[in-house]
PDB file of N, CA and C in Angstrom:
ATOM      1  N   UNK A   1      61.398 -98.557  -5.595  1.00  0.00           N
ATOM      2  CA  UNK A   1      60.667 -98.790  -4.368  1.00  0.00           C
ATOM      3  C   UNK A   1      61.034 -97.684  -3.365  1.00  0.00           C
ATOM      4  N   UNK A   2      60.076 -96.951  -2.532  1.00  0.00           N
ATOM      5  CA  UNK A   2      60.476 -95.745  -2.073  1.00  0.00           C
ATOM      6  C   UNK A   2      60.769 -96.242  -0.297  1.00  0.00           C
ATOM      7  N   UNK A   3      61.433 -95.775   0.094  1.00  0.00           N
ATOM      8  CA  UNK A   3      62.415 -96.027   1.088  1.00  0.00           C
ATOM      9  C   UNK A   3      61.003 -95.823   2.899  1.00  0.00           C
ATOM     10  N   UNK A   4      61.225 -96.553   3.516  1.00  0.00           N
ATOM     11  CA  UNK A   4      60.179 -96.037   4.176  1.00  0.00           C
ATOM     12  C   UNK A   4      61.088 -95.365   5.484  1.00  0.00           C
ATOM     13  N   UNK A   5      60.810 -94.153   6.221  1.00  0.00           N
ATOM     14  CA  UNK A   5      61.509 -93.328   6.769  1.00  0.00           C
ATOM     15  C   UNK A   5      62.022 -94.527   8.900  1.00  0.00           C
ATOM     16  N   UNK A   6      62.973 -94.470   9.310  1.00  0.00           N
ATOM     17  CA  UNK A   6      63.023 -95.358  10.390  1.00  0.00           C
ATOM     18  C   UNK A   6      62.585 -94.658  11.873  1.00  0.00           C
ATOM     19  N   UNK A   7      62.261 -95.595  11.929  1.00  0.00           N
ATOM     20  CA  UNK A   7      61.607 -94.709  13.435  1.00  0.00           C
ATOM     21  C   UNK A   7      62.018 -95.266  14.841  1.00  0.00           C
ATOM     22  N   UNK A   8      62.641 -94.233  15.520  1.00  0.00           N
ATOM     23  CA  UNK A   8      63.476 -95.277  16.756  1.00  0.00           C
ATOM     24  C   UNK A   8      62.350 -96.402  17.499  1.00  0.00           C
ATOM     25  N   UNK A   9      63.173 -97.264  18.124  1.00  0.00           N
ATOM     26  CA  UNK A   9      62.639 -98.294  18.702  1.00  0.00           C
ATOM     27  C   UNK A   9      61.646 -98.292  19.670  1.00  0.00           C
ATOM     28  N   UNK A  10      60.504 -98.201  19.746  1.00  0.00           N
ATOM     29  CA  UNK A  10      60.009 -98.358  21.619  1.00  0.00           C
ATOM     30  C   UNK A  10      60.449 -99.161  22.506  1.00  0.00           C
ATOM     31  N   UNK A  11      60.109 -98.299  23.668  1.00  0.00           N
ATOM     32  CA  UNK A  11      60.987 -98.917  24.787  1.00  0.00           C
ATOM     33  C   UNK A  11      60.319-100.277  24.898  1.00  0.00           C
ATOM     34  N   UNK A  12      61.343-101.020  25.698  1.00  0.00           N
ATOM     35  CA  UNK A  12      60.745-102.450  25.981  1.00  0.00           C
ATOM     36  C   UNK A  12      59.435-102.520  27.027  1.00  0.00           C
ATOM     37  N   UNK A  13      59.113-103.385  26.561  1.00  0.00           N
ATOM     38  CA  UNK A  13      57.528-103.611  27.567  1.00  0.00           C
ATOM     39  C   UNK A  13      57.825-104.547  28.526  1.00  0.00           C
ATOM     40  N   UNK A  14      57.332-103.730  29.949  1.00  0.00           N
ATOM     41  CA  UNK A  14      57.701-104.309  31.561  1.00  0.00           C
ATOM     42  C   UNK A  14      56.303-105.112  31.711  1.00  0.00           C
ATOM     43  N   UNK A  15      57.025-106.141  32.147  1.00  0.00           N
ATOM     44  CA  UNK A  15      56.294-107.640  32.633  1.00  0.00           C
ATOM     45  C   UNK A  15      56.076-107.883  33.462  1.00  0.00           C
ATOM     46  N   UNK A  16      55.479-108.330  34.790  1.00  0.00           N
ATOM     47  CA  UNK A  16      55.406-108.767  36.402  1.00  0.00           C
ATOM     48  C   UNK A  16      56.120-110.062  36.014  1.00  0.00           C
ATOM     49  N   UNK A  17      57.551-110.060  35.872  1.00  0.00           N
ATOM     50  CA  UNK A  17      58.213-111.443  35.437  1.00  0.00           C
ATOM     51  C   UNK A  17      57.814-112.510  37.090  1.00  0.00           C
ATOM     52  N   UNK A  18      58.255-111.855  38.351  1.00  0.00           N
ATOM     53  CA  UNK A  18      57.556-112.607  38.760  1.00  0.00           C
ATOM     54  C   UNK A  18      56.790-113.324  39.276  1.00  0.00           C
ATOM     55  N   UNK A  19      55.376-112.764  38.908  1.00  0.00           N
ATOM     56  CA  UNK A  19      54.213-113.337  38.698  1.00  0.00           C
ATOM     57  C   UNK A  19      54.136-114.663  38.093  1.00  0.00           C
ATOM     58  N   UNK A  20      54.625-114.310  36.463  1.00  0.00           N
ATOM     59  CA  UNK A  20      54.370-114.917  35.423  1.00  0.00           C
ATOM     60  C   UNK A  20      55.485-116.805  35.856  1.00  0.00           C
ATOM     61  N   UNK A  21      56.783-116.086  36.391  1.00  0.00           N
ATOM     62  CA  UNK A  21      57.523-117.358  36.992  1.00  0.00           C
ATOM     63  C   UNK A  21      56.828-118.296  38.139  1.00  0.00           C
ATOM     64  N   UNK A  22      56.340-117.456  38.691  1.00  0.00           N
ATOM     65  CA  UNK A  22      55.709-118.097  39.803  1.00  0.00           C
ATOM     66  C   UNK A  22      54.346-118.660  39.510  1.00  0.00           C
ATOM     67  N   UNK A  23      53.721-118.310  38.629  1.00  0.00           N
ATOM     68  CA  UNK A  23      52.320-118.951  38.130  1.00  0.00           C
ATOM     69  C   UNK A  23      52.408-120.357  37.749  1.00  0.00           C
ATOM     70  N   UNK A  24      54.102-120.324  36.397  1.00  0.00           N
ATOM     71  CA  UNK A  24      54.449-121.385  36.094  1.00  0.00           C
ATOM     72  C   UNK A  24      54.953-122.407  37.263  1.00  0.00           C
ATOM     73  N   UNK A  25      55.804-121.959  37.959  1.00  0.00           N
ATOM     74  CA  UNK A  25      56.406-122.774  39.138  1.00  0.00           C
ATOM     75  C   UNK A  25      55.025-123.536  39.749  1.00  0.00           C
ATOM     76  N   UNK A  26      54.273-122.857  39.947  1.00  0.00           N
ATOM     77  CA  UNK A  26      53.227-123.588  40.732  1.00  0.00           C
ATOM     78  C   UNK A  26      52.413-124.631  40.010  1.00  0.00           C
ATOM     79  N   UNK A  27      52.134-124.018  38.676  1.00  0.00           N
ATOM     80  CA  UNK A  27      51.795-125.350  37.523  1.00  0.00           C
ATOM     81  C   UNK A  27      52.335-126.840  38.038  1.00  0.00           C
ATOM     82  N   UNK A  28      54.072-126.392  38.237  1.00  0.00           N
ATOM     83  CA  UNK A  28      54.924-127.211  37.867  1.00  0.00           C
ATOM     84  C   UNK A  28      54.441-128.547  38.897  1.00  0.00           C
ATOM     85  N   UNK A  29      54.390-127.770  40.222  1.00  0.00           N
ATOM     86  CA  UNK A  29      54.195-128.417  41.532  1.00  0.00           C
ATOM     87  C   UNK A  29      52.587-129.442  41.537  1.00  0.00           C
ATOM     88  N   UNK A  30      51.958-128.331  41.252  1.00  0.00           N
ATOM     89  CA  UNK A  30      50.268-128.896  40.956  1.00  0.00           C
ATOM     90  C   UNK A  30      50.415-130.118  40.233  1.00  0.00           C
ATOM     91  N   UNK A  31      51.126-130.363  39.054  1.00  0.00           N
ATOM     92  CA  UNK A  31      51.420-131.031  38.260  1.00  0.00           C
ATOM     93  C   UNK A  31      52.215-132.304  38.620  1.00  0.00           C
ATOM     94  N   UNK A  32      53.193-132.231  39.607  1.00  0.00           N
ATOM     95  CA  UNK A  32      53.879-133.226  40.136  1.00  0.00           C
ATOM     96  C   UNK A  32      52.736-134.321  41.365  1.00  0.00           C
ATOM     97  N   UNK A  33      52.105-132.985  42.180  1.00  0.00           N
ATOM     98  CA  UNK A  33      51.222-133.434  43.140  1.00  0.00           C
ATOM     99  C   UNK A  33      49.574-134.231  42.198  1.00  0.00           C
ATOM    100  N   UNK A  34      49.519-134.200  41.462  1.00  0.00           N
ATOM    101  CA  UNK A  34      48.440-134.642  40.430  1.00  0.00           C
ATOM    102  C   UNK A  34      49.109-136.340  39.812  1.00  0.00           C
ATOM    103  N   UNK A  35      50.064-136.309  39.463  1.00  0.00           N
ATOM    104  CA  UNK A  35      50.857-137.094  39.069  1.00  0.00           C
ATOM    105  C   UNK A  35      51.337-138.305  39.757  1.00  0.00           C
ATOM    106  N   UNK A  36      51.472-137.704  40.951  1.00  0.00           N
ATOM    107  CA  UNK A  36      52.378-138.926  42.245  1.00  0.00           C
ATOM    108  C   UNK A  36      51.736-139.994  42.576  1.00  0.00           C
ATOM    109  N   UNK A  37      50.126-139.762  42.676  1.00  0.00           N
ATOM    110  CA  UNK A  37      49.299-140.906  43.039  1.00  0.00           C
ATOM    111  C   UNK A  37      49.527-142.078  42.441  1.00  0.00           C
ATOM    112  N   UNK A  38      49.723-141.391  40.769  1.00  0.00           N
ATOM    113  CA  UNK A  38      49.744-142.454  39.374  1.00  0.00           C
ATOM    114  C   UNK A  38      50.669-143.101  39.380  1.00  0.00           C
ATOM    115  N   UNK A  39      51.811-143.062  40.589  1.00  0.00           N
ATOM    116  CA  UNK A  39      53.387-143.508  39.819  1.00  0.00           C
ATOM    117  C   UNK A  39      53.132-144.872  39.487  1.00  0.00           C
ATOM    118  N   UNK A  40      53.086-145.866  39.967  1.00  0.00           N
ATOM    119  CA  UNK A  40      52.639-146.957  39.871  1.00  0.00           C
ATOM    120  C   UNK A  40      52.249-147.240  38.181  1.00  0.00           C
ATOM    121  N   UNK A  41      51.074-146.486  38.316  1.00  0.00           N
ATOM    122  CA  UNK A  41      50.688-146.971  36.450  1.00  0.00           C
ATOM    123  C   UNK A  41      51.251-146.258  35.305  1.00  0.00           C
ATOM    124  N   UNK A  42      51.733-144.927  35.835  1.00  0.00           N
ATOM    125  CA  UNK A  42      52.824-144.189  34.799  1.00  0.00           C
ATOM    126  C   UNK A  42      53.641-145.185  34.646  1.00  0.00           C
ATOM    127  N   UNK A  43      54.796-145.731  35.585  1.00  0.00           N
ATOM    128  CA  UNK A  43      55.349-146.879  35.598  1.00  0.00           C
ATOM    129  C   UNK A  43      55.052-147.849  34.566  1.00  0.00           C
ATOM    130  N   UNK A  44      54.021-148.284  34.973  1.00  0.00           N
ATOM    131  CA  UNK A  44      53.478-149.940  34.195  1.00  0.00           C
ATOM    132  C   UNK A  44      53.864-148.958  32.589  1.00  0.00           C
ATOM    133  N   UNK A  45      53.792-148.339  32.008  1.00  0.00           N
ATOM    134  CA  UNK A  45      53.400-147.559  30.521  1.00  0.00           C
ATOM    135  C   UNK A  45      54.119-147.103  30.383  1.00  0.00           C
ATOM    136  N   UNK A  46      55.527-146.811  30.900  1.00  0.00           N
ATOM    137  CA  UNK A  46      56.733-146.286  30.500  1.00  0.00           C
ATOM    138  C   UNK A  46      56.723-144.930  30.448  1.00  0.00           C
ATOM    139  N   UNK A  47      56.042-144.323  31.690  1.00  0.00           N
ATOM    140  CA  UNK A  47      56.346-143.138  31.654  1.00  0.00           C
ATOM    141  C   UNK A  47      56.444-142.591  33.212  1.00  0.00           C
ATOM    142  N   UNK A  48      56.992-143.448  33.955  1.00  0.00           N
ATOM    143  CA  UNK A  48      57.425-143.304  35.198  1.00  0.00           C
ATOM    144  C   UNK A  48      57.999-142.064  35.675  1.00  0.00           C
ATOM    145  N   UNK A  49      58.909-141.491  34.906  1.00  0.00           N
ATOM    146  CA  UNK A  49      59.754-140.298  35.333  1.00  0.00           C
ATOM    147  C   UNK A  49      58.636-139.190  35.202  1.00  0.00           C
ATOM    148  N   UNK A  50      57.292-138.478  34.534  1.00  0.00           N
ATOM    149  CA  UNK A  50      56.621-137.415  34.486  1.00  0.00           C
ATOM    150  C   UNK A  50      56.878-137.154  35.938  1.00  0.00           C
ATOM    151  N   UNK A  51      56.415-137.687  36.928  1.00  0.00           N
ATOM    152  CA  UNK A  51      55.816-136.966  38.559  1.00  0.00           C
ATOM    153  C   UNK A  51      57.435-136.012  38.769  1.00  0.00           C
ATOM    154  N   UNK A  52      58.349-137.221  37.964  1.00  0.00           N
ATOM    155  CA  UNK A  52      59.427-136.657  38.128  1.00  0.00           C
ATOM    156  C   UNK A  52      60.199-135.087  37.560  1.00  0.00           C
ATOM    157  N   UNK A  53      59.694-134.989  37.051  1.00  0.00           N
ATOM    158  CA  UNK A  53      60.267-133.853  35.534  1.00  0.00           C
ATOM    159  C   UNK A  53      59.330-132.686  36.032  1.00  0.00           C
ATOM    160  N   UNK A  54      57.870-132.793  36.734  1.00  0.00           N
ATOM    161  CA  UNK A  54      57.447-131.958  36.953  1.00  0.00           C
ATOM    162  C   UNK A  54      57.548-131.184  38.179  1.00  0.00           C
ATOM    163  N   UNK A  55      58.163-132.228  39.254  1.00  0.00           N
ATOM    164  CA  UNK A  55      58.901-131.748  40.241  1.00  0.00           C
ATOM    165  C   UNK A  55      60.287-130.888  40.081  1.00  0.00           C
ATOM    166  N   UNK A  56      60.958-131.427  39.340  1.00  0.00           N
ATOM    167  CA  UNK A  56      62.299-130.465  38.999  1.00  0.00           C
ATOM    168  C   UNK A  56      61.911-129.333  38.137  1.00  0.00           C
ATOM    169  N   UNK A  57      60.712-129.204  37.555  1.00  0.00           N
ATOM    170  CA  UNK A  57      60.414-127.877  36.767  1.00  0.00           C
ATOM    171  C   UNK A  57      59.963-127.089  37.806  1.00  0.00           C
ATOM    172  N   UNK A  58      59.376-127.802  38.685  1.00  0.00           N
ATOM    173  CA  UNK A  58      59.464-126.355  40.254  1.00  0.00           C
ATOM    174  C   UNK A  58      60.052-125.979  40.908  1.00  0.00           C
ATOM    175  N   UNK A  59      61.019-126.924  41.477  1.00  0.00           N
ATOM    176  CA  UNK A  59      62.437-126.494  41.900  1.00  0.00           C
ATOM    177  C   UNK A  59      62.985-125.411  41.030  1.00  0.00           C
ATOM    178  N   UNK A  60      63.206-125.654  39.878  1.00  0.00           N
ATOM    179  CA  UNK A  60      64.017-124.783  38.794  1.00  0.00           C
ATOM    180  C   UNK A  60      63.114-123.246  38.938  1.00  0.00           C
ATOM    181  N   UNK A  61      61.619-123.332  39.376  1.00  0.00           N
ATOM    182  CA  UNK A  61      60.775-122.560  39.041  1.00  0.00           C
ATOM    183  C   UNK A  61      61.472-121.782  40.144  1.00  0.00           C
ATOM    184  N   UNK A  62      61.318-122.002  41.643  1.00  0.00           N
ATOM    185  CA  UNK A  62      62.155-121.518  42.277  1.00  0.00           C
ATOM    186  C   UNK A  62      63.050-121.291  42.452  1.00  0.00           C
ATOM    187  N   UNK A  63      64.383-121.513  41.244  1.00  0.00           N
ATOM    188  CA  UNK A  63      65.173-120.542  41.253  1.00  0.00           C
ATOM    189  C   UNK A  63      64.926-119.429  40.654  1.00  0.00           C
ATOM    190  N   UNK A  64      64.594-119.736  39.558  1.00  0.00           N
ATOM    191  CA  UNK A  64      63.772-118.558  38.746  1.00  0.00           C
ATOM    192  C   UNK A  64      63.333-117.487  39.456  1.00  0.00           C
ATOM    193  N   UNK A  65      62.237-118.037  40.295  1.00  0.00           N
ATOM    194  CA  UNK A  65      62.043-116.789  41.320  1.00  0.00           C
ATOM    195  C   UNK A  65      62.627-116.194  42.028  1.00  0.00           C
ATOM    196  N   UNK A  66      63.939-116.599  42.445  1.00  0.00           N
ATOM    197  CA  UNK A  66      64.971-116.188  43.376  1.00  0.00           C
ATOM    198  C   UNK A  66      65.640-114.994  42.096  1.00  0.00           C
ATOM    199  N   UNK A  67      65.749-115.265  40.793  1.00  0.00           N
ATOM    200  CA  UNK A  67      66.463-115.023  39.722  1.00  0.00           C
ATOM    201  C   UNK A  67      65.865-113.815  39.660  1.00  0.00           C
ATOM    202  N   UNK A  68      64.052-113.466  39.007  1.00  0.00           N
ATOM    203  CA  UNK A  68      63.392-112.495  38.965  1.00  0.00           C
ATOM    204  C   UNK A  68      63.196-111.259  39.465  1.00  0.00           C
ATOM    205  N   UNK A  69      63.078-111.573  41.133  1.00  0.00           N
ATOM    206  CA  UNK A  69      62.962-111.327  42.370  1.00  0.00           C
ATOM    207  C   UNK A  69      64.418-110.303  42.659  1.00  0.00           C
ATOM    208  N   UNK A  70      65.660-110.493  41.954  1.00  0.00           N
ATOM    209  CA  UNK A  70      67.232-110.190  42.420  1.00  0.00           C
ATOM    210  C   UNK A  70      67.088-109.280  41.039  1.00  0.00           C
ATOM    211  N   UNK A  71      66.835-109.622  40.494  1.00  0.00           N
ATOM    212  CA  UNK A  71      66.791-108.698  39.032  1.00  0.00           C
ATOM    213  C   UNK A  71      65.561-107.437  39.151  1.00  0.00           C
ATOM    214  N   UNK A  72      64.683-107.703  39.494  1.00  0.00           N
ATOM    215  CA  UNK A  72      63.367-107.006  39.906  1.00  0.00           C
ATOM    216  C   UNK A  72      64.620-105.217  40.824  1.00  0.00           C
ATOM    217  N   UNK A  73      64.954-106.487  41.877  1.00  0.00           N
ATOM    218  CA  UNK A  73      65.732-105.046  42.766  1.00  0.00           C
ATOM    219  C   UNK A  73      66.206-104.436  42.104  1.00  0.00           C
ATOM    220  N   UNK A  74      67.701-104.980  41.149  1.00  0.00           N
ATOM    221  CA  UNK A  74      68.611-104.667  40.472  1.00  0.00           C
ATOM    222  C   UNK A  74      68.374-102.735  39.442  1.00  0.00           C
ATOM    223  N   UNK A  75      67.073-103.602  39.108  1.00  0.00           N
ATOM    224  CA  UNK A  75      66.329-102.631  38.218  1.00  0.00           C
ATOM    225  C   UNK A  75      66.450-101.696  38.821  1.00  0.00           C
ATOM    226  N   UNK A  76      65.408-101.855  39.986  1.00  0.00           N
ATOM    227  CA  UNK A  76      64.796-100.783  41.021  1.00  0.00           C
ATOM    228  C   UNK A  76      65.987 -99.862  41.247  1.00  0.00           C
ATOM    229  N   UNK A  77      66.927-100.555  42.241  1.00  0.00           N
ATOM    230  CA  UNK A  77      68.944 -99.579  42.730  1.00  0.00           C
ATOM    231  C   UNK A  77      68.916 -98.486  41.246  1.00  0.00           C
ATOM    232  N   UNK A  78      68.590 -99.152  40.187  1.00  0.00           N
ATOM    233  CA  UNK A  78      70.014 -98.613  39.250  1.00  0.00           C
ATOM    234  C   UNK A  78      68.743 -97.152  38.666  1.00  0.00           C
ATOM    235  N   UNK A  79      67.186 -97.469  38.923  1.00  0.00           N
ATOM    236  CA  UNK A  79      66.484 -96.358  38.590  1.00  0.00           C
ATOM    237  C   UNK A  79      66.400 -95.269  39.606  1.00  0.00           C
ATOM    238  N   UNK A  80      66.783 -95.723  40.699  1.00  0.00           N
ATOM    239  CA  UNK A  80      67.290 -94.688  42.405  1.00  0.00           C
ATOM    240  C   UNK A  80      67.783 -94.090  41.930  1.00  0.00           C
ATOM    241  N   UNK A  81      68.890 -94.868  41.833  1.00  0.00           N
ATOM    242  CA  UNK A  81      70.501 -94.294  41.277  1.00  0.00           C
ATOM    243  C   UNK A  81      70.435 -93.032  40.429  1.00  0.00           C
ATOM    244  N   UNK A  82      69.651 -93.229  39.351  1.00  0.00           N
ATOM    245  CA  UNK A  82      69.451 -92.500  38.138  1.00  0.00           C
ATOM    246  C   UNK A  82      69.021 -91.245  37.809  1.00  0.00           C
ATOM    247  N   UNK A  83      67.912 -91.494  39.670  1.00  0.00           N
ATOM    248  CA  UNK A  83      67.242 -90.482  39.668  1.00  0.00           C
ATOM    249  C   UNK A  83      68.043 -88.984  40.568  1.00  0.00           C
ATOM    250  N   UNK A  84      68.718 -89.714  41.552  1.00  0.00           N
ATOM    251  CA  UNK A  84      69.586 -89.059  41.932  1.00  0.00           C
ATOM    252  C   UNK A  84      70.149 -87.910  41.367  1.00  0.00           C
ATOM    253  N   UNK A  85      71.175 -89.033  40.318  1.00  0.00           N
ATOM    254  CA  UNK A  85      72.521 -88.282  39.848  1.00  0.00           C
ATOM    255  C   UNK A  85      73.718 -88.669  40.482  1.00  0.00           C
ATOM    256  N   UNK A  86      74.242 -88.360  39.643  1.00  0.00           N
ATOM    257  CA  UNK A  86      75.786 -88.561  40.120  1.00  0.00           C
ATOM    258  C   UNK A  86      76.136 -87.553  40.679  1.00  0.00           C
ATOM    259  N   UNK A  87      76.854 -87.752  42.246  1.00  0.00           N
ATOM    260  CA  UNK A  87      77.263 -86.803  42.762  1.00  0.00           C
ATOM    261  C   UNK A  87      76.600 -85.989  43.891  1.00  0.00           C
ATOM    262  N   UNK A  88      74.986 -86.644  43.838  1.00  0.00           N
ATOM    263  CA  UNK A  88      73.852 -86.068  44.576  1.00  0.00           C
ATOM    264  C   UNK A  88      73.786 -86.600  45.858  1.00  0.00           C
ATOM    265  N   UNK A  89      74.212 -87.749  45.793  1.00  0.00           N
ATOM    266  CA  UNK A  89      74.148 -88.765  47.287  1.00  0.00           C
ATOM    267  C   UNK A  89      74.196 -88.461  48.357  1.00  0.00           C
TER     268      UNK A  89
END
């Protein structure tokens, strides 16, 4: 079987991470606010906690975004940085 030759990796593919966090976060919320009216009959059917679960998936969403958002910079400093040089400052 003949060997097939390796070829370095491509670079990773950049995402609007957060966009994509924040699209979800807002799902999350839409989802809780859709939900709340129902508590009552979610309740009666044993599924009382949803309004619940979808509220803490937005909260969480917003950390996320706090998360994205700090990493987003992070990026940004260290490609400044880079462009610089050491020593250029």
């Amino acid at each position: 079987m003949p060997k097939t030759p390796l070829h370095p990796s491509p670079p990773p593919l950049e995402a609007n991470d957060v966009a994509i966090v924040g699209g979800g976060t807002v799902v999350w919320f839409v989802g809780f606010l859709v939900l709340l009216p129902f508590q009552h009959t979610l309740s009666e059917h044993g599924h009382g906690s949803w309004p619940w679960i979808c509220l803490s998936g937005g909260l969480l969403g917003l950390i996320g975004l706090w998360y994205c958002r700090a990493r987003r910079a992070a990026i940004q400093r260290d490609r400044a940085a880079a462009e610089v040089g050491p020593g250029e400052e």
